[in-house]
C-alpha atoms as a PDB file:
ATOM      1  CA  UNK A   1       3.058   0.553  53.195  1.00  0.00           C
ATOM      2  CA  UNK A   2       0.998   3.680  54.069  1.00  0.00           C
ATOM      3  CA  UNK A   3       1.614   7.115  54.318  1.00  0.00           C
ATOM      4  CA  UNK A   4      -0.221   9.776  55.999  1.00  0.00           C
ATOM      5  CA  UNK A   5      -0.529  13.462  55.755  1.00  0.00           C
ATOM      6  CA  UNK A   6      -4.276  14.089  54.351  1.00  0.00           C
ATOM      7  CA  UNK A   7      -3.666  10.860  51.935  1.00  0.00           C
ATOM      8  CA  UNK A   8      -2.404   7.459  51.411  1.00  0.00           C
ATOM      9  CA  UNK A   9      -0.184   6.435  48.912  1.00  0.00           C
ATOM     10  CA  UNK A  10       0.457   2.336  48.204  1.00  0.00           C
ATOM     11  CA  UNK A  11       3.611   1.457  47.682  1.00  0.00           C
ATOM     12  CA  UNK A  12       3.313  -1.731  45.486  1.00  0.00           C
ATOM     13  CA  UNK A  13       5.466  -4.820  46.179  1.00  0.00           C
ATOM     14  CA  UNK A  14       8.155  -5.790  43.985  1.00  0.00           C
ATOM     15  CA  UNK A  15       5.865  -9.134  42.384  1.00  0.00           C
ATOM     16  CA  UNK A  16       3.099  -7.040  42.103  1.00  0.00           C
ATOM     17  CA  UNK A  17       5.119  -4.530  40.269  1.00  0.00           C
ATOM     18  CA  UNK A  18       6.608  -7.457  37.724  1.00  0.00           C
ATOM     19  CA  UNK A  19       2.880  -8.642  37.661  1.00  0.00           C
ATOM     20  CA  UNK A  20       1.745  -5.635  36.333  1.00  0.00           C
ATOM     21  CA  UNK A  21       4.763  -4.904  33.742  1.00  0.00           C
ATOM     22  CA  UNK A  22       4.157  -8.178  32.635  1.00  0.00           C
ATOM     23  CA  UNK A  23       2.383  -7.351  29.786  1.00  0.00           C
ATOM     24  CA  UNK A  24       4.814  -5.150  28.759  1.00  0.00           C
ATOM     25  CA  UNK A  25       7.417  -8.439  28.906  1.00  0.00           C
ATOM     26  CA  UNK A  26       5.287 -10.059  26.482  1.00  0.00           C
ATOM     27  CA  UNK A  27       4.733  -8.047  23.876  1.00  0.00           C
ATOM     28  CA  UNK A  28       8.389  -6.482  23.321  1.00  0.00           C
ATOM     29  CA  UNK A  29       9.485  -9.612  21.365  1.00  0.00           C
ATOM     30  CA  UNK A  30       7.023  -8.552  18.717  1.00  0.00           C
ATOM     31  CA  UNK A  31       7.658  -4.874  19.271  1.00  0.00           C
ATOM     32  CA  UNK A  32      11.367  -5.374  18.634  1.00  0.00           C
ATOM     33  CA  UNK A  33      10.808  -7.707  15.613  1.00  0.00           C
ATOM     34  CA  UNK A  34       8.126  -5.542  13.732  1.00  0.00           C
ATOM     35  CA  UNK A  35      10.571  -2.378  14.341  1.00  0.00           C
ATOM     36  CA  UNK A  36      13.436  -4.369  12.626  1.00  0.00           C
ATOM     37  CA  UNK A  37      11.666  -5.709   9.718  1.00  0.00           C
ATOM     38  CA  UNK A  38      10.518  -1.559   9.487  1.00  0.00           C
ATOM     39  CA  UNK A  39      13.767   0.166   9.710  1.00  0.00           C
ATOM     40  CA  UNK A  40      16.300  -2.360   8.666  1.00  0.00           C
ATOM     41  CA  UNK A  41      14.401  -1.686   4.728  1.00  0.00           C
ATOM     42  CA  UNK A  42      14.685   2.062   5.688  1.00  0.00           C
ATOM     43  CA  UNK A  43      18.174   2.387   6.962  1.00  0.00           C
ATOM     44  CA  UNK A  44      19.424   0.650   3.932  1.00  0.00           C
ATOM     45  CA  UNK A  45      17.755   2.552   1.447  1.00  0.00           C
ATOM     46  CA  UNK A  46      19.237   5.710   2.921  1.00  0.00           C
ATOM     47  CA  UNK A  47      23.022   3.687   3.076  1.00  0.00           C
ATOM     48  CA  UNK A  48      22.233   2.765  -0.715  1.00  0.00           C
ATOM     49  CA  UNK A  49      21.445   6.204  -1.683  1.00  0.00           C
ATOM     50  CA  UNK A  50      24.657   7.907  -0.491  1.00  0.00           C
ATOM     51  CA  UNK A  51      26.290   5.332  -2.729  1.00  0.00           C
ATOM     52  CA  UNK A  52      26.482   4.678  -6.571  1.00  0.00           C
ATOM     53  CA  UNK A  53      25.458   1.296  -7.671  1.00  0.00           C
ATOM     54  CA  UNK A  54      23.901   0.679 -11.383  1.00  0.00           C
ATOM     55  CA  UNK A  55      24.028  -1.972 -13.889  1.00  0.00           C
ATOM     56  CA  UNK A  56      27.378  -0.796 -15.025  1.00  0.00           C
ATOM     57  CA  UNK A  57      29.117   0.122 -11.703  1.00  0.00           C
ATOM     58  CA  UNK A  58      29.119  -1.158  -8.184  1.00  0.00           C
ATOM     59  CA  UNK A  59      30.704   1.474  -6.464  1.00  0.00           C
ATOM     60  CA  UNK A  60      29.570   1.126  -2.867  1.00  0.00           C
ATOM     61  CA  UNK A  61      31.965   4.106  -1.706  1.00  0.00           C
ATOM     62  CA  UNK A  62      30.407   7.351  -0.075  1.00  0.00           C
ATOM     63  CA  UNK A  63      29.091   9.661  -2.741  1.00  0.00           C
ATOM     64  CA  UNK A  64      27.368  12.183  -0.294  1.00  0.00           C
ATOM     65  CA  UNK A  65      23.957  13.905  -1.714  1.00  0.00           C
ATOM     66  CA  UNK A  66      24.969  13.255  -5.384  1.00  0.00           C
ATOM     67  CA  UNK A  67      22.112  11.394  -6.268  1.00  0.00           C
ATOM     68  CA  UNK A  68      19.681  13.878  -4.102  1.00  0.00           C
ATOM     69  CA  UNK A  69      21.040  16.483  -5.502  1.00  0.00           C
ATOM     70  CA  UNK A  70      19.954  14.669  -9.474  1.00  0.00           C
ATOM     71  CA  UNK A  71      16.933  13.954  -8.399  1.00  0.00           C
ATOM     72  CA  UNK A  72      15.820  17.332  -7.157  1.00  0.00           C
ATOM     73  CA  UNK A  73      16.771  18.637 -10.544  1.00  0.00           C
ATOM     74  CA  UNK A  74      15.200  16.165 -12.407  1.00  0.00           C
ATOM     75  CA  UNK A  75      11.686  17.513 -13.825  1.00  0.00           C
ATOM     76  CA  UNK A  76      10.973  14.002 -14.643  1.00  0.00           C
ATOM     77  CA  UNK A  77      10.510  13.221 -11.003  1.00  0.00           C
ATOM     78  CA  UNK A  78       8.644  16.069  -9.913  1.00  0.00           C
ATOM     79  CA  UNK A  79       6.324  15.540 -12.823  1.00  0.00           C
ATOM     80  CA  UNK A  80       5.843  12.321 -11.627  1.00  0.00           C
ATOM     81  CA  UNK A  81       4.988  13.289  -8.132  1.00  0.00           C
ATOM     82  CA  UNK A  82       2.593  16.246  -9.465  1.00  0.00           C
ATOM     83  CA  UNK A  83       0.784  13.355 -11.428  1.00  0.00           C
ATOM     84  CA  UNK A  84       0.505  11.074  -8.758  1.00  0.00           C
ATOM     85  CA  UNK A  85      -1.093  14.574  -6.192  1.00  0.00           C
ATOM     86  CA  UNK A  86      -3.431  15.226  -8.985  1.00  0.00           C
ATOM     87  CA  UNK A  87      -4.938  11.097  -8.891  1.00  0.00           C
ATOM     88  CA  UNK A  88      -4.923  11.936  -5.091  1.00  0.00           C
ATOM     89  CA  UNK A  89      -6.710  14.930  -5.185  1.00  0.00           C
ATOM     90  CA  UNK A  90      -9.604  14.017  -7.545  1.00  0.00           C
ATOM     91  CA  UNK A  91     -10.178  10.023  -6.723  1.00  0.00           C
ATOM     92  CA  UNK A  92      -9.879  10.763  -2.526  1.00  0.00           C
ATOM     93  CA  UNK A  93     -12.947  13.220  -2.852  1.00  0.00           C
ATOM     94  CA  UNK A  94     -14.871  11.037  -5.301  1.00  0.00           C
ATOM     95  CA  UNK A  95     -13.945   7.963  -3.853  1.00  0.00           C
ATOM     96  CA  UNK A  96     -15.579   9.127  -0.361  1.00  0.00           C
ATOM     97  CA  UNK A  97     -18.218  10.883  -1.788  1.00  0.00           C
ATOM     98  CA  UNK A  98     -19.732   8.033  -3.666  1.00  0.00           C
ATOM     99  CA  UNK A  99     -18.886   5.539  -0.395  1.00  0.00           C
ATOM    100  CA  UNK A 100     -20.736   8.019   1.527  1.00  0.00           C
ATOM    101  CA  UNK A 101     -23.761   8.407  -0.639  1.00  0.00           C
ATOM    102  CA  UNK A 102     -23.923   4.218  -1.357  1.00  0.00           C
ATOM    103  CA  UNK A 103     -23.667   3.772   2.565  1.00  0.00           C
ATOM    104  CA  UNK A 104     -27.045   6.225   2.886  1.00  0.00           C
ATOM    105  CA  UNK A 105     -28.681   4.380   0.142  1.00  0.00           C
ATOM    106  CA  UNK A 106     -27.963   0.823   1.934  1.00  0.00           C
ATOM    107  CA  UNK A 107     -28.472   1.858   5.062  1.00  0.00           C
ATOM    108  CA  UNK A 108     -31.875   1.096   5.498  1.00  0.00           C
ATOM    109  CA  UNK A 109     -33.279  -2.688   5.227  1.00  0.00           C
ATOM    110  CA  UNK A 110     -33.503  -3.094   1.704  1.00  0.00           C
ATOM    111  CA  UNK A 111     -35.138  -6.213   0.176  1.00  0.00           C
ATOM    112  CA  UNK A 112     -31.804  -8.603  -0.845  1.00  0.00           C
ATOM    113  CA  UNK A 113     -29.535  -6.061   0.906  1.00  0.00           C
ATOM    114  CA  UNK A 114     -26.833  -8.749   1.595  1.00  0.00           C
ATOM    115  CA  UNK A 115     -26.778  -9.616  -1.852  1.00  0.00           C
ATOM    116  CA  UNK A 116     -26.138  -6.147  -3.321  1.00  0.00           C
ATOM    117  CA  UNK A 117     -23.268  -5.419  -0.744  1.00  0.00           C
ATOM    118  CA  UNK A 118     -21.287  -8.624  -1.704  1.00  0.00           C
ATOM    119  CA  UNK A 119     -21.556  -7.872  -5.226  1.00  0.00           C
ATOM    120  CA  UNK A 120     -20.540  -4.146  -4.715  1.00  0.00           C
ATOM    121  CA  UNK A 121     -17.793  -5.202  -2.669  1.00  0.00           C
ATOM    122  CA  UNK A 122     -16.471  -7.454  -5.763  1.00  0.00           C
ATOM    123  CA  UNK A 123     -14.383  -4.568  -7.403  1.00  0.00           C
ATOM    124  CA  UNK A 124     -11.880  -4.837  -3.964  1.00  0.00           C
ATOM    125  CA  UNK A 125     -11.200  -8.411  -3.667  1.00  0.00           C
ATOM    126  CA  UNK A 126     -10.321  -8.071  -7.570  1.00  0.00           C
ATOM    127  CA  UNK A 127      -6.483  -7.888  -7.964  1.00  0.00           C
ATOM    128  CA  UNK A 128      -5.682  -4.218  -9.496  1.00  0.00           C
ATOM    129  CA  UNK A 129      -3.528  -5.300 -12.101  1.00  0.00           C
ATOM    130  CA  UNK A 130      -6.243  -7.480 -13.460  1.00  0.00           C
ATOM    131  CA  UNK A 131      -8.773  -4.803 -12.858  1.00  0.00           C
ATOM    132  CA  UNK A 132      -6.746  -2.549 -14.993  1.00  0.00           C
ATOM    133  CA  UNK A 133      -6.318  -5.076 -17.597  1.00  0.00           C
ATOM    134  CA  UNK A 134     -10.002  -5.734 -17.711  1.00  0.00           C
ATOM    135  CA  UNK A 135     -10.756  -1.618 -18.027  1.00  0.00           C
ATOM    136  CA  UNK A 136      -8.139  -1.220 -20.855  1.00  0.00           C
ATOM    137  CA  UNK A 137     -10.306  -3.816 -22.699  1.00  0.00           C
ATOM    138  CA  UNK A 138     -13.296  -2.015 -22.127  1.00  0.00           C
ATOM    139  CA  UNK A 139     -11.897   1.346 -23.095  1.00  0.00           C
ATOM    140  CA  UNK A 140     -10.590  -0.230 -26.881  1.00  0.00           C
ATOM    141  CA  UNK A 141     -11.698   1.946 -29.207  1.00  0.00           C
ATOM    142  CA  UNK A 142     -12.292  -0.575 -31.869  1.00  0.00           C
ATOM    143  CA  UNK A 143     -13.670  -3.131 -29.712  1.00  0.00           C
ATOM    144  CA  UNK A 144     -14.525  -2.011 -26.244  1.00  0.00           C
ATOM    145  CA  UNK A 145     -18.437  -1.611 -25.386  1.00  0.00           C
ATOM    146  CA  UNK A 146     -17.938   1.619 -24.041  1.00  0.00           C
ATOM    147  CA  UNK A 147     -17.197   3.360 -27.360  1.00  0.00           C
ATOM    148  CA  UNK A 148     -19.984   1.423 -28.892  1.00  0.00           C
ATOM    149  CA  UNK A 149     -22.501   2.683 -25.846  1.00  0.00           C
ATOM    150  CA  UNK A 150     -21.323   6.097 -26.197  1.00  0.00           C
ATOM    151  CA  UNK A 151     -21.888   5.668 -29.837  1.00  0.00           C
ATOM    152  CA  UNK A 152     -25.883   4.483 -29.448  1.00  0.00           C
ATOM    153  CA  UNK A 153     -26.574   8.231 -27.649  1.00  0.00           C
ATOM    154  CA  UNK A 154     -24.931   9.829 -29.831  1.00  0.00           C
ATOM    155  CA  UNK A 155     -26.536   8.449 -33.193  1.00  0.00           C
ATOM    156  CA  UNK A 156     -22.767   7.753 -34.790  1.00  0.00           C
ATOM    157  CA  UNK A 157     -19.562   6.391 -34.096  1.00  0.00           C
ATOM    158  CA  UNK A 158     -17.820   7.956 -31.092  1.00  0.00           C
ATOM    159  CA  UNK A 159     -14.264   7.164 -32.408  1.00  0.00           C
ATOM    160  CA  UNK A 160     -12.444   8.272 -28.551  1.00  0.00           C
ATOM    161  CA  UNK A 161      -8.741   6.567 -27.882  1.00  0.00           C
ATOM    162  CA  UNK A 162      -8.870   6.891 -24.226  1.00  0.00           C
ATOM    163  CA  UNK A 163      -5.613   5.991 -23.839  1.00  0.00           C
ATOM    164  CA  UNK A 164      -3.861   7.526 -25.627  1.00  0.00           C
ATOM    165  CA  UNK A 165      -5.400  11.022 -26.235  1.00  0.00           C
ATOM    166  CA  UNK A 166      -4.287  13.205 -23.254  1.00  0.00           C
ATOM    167  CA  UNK A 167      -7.777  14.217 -23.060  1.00  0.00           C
ATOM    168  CA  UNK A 168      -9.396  10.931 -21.928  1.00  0.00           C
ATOM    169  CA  UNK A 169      -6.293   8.981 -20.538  1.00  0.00           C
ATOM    170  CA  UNK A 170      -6.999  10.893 -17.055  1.00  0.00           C
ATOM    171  CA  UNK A 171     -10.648  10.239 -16.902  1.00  0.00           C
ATOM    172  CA  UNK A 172     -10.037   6.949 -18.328  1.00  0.00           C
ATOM    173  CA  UNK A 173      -7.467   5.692 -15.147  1.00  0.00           C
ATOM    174  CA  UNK A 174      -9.255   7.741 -12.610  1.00  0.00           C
ATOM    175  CA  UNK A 175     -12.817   5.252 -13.981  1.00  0.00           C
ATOM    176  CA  UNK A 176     -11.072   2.597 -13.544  1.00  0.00           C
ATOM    177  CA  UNK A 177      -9.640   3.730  -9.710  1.00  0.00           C
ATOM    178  CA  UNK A 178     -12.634   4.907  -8.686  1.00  0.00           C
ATOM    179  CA  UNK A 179     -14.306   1.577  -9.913  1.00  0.00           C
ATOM    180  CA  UNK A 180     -12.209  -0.833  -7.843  1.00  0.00           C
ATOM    181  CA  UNK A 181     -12.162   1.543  -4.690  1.00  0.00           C
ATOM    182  CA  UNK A 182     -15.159   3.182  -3.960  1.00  0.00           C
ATOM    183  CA  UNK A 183     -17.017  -0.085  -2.419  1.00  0.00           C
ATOM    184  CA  UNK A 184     -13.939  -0.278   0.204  1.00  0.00           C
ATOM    185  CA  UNK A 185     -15.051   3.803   1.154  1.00  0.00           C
ATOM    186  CA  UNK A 186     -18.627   2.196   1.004  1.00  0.00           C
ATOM    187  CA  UNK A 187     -18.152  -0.396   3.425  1.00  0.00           C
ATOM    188  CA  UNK A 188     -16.187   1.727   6.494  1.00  0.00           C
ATOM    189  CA  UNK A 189     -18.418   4.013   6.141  1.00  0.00           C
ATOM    190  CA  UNK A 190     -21.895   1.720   6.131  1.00  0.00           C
ATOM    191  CA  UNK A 191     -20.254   0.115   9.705  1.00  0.00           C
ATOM    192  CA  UNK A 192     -20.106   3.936  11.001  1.00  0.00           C
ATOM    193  CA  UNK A 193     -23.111   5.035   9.549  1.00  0.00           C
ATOM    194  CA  UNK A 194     -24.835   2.171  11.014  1.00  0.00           C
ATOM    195  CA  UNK A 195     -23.562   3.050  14.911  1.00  0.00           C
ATOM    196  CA  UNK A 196     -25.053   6.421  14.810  1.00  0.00           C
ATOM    197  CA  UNK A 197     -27.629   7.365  17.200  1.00  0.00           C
ATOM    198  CA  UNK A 198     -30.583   7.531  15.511  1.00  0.00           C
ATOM    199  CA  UNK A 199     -32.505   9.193  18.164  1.00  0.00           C
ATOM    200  CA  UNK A 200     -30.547  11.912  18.072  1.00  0.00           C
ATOM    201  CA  UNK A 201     -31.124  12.227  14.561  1.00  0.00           C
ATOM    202  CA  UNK A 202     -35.017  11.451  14.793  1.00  0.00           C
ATOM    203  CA  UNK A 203     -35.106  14.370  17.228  1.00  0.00           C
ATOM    204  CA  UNK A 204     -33.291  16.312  14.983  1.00  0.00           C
ATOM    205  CA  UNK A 205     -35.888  15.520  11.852  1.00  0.00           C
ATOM    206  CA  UNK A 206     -38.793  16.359  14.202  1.00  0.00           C
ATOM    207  CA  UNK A 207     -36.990  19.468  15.235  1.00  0.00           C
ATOM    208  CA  UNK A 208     -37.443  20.702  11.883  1.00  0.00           C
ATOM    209  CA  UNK A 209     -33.445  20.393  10.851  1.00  0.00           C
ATOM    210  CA  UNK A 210     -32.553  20.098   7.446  1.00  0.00           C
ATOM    211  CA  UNK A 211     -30.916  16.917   6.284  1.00  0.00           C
ATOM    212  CA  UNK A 212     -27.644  18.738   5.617  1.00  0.00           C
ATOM    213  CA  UNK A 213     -27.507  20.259   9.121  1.00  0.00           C
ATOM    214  CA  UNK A 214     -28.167  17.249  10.411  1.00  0.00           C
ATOM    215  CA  UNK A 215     -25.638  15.705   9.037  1.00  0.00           C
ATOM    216  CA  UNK A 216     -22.862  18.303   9.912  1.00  0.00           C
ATOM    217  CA  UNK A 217     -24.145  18.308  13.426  1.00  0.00           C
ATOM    218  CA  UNK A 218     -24.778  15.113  13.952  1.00  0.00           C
ATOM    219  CA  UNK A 219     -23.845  12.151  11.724  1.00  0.00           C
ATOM    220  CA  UNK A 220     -20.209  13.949  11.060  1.00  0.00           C
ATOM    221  CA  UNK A 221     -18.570  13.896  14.272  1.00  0.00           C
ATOM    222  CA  UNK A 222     -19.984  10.432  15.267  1.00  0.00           C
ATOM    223  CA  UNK A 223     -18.106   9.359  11.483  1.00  0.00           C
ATOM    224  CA  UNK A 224     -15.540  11.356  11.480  1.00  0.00           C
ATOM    225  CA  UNK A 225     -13.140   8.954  13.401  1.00  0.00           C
ATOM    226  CA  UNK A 226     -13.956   6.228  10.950  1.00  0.00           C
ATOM    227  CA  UNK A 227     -13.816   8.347   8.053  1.00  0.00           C
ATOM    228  CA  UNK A 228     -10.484  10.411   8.810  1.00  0.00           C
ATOM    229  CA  UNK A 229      -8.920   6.643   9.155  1.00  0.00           C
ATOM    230  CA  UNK A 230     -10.631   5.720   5.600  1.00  0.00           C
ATOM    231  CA  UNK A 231      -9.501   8.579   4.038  1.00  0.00           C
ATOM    232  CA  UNK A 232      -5.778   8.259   5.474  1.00  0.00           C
ATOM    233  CA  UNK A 233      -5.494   4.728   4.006  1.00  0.00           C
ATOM    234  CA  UNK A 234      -6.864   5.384   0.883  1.00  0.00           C
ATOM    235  CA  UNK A 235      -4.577   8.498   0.598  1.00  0.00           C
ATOM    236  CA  UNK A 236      -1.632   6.199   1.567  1.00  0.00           C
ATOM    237  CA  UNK A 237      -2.623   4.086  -1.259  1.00  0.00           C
ATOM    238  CA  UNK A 238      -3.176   6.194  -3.813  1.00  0.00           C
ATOM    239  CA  UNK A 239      -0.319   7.828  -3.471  1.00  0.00           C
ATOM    240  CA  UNK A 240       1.698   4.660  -4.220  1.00  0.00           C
ATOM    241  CA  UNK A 241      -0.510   3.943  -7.513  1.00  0.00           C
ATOM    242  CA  UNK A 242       0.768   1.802  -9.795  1.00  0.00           C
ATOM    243  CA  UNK A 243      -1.140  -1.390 -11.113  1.00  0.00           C
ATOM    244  CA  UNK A 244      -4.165   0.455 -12.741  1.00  0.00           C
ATOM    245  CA  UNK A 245      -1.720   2.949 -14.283  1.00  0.00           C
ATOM    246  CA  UNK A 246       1.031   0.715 -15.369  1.00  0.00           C
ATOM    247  CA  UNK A 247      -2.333  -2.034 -17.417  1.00  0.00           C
ATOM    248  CA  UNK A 248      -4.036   0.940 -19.060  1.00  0.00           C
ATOM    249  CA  UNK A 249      -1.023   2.851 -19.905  1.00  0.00           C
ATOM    250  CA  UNK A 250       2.387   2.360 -18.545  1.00  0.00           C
ATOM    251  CA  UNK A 251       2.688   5.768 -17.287  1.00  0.00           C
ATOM    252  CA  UNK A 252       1.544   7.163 -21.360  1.00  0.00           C
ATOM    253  CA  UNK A 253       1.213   8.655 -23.263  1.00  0.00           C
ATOM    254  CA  UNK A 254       4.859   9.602 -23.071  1.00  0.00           C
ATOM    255  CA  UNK A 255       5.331  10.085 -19.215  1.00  0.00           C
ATOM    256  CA  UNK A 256       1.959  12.464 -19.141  1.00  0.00           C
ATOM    257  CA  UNK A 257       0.475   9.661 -16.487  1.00  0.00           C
ATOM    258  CA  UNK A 258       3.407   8.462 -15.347  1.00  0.00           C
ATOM    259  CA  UNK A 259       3.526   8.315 -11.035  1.00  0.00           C
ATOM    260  CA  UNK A 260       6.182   8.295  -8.717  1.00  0.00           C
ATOM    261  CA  UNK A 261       5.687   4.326  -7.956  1.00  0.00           C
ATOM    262  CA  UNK A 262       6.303   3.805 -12.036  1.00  0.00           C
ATOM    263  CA  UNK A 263       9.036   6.366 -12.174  1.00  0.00           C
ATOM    264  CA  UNK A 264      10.533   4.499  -9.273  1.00  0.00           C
ATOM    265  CA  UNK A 265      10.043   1.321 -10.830  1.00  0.00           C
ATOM    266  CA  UNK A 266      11.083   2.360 -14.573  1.00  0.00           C
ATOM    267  CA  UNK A 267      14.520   3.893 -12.622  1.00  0.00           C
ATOM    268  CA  UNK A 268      15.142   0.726 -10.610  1.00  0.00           C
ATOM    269  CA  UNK A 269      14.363  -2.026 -12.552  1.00  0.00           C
ATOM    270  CA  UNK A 270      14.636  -1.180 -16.080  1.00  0.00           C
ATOM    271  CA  UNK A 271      17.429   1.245 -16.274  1.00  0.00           C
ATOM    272  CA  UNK A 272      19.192  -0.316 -12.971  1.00  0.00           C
ATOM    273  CA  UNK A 273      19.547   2.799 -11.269  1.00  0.00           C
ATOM    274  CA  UNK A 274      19.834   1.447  -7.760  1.00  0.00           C
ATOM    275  CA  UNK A 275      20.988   4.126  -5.371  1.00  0.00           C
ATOM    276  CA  UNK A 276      19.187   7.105  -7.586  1.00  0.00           C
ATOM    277  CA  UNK A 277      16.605   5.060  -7.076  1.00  0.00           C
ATOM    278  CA  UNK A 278      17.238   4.646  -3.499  1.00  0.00           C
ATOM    279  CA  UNK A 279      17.336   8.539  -3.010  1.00  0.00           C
ATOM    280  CA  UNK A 280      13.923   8.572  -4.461  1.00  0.00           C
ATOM    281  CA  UNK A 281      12.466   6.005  -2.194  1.00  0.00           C
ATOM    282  CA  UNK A 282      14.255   7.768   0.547  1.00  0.00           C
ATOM    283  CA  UNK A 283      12.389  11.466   0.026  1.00  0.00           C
ATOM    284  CA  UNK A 284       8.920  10.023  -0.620  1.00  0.00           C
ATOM    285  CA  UNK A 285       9.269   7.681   2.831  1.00  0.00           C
ATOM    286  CA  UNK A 286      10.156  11.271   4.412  1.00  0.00           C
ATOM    287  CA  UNK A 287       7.680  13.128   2.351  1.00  0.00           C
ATOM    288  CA  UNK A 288       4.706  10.198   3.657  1.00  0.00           C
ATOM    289  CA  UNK A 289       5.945  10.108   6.995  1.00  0.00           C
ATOM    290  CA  UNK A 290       5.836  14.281   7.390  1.00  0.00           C
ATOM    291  CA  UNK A 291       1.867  14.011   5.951  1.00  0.00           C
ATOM    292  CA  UNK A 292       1.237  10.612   8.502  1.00  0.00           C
ATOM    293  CA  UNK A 293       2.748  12.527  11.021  1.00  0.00           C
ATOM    294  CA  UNK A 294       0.736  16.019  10.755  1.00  0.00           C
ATOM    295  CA  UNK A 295      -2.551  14.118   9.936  1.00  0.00           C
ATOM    296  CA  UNK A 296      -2.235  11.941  13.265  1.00  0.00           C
ATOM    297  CA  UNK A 297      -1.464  15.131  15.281  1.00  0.00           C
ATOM    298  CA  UNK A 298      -4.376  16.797  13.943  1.00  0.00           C
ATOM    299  CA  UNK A 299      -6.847  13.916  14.593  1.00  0.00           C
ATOM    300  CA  UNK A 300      -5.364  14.122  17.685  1.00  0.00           C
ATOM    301  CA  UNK A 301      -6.300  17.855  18.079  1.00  0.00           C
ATOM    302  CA  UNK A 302      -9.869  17.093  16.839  1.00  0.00           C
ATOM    303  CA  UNK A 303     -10.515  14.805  19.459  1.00  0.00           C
END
């Protein structure tokens, strides 16, 4: 059916209208049973929370913000959290610095490049926990090489408990994170490096730019999609750590290392404190989904 008036306008027919939503048909099945397996975990963690169930007691009756109202008074938990922001806010930056700079350095065709990459890329496919393990063995002070390397610069025994002076144990974990991580920063970013234009950036060399200008100008914005995505999962990720922390030290010494994942866990499944536990599970989903949210909208912005 047309219409007139300075335009036409095609009404579609009612098959090719079900043709075209089709699609839509399809893919709601999945839709529906990827939201339930989301929210079903949610909604009872919140219904949990606003009840009182621990080893001792059962109660499933409504006990309003009791447990919310413990946990925002308990300095335990907010050390936790400051803990895990500070392994955020030094491995991220590292982490994507070092990706970055290993993705220039392989970027070119190196002699046994292939090689090199699959053994960087090792670290990743290692499981964390074993990873940590591994490290924790390597940072004895007795027995671990690196105490006996440190020992041959220095001309003496370098007697350093990484893991349990509150000095080291930091730099010790963040090692160990920045170990296993890095090559999965290195890869994304090798892939995006390796799609830039490089006329644009031969032009730029010829031009007389400086390799950091260049780079700001240029390289950046074609990266930045891949990298904001990078450094949004790895955030994600770190800010759930727990398997290197828990092999090398449990959350020690004391609680100094301890993060909100081994707080959580510590609460949950050693002391059986369900629905506190619940509550706490409950404010970092919120607290993750406010950052995802405000992240995507700025991409969003950027682009």
């Amino acid at each position: 059916m047309v219409s007139g008036g300075g335009g036409s306008a095609v009404a579609l027919a009612p098959g090719r209208l079900a043709d075209r939503n089709f699609k839509y048909y399809m893919i709601f099945p999945a839709v529906l049973v990827i939201l339930l397996i989301g929210l079903f975990p949610v909604i009872y963690t919140l219904i949990i929370s606003f009840q009182n169930l621990t080893m001792m007691d059962e109660d499933t009756s409504f006990h309003g913000l009791m447990h919310y109202r413990a946990l925002f008074e308990d300095a335990r938990f907010w050390e936790s959290l400051l803990h895990t922001f500070i392994f955020v806010a030094v491995a991220l930056p590292a982490e994507l610095l070092l990706g970055l700079a290993m993705a220039y350095l392989f970027l070119e065709r190196l002699p046994g490049r292939q090689i090199f990459v699959a053994l960087l890329v090792l670290p990743v496919v290692t499981s964390p926990i074993i990873a940590g393990a591994t490290w924790r063995l390597l940072f004895d002070n007795q027995f671990g090489p690196i105490n006996q390397i440190l020992g041959w610069f220095a001309g003496e025994p370098v007697p350093i408990i990484w893991l349990v002076d509150p000095n080291f144990v930091y730099p010790a974990i963040l090692i160990a994170e920045i170990w296993q991580w890095t090559p999965f920063m290195f890869l994304l970013l090798l892939a995006a490096l390796s799609n830039v234009d490089k006329s644009q950036t031969e032009a730029a060399e010829l031009d007389g730019a400086s390799f950091l200008r260049t780079f700001r100008l240029i390289v950046l914005p074609a990266i930045w999609p891949v990298m904001a995505i990078a450094v949004l999962i790895r955030a994600l990720d770190l800010f759930r750590l727990f398997d290197v922390v828990w092999a090398l030290t449990r959350g020690g010494p004391g609680t100094s290392t301890e993060t909100i994942s081994i707080y959580a866990y510590v609460a949950g499944f050693q002391q059986f404190e369900t629905s506190y536990t619940a509550a706490m599970a409950f404010v970092v989903i919120v607290i993750l989904a406010v950052s995802i949210t405000l992240v995507l909208r700025r991409l969003e912005i950027d682009r």
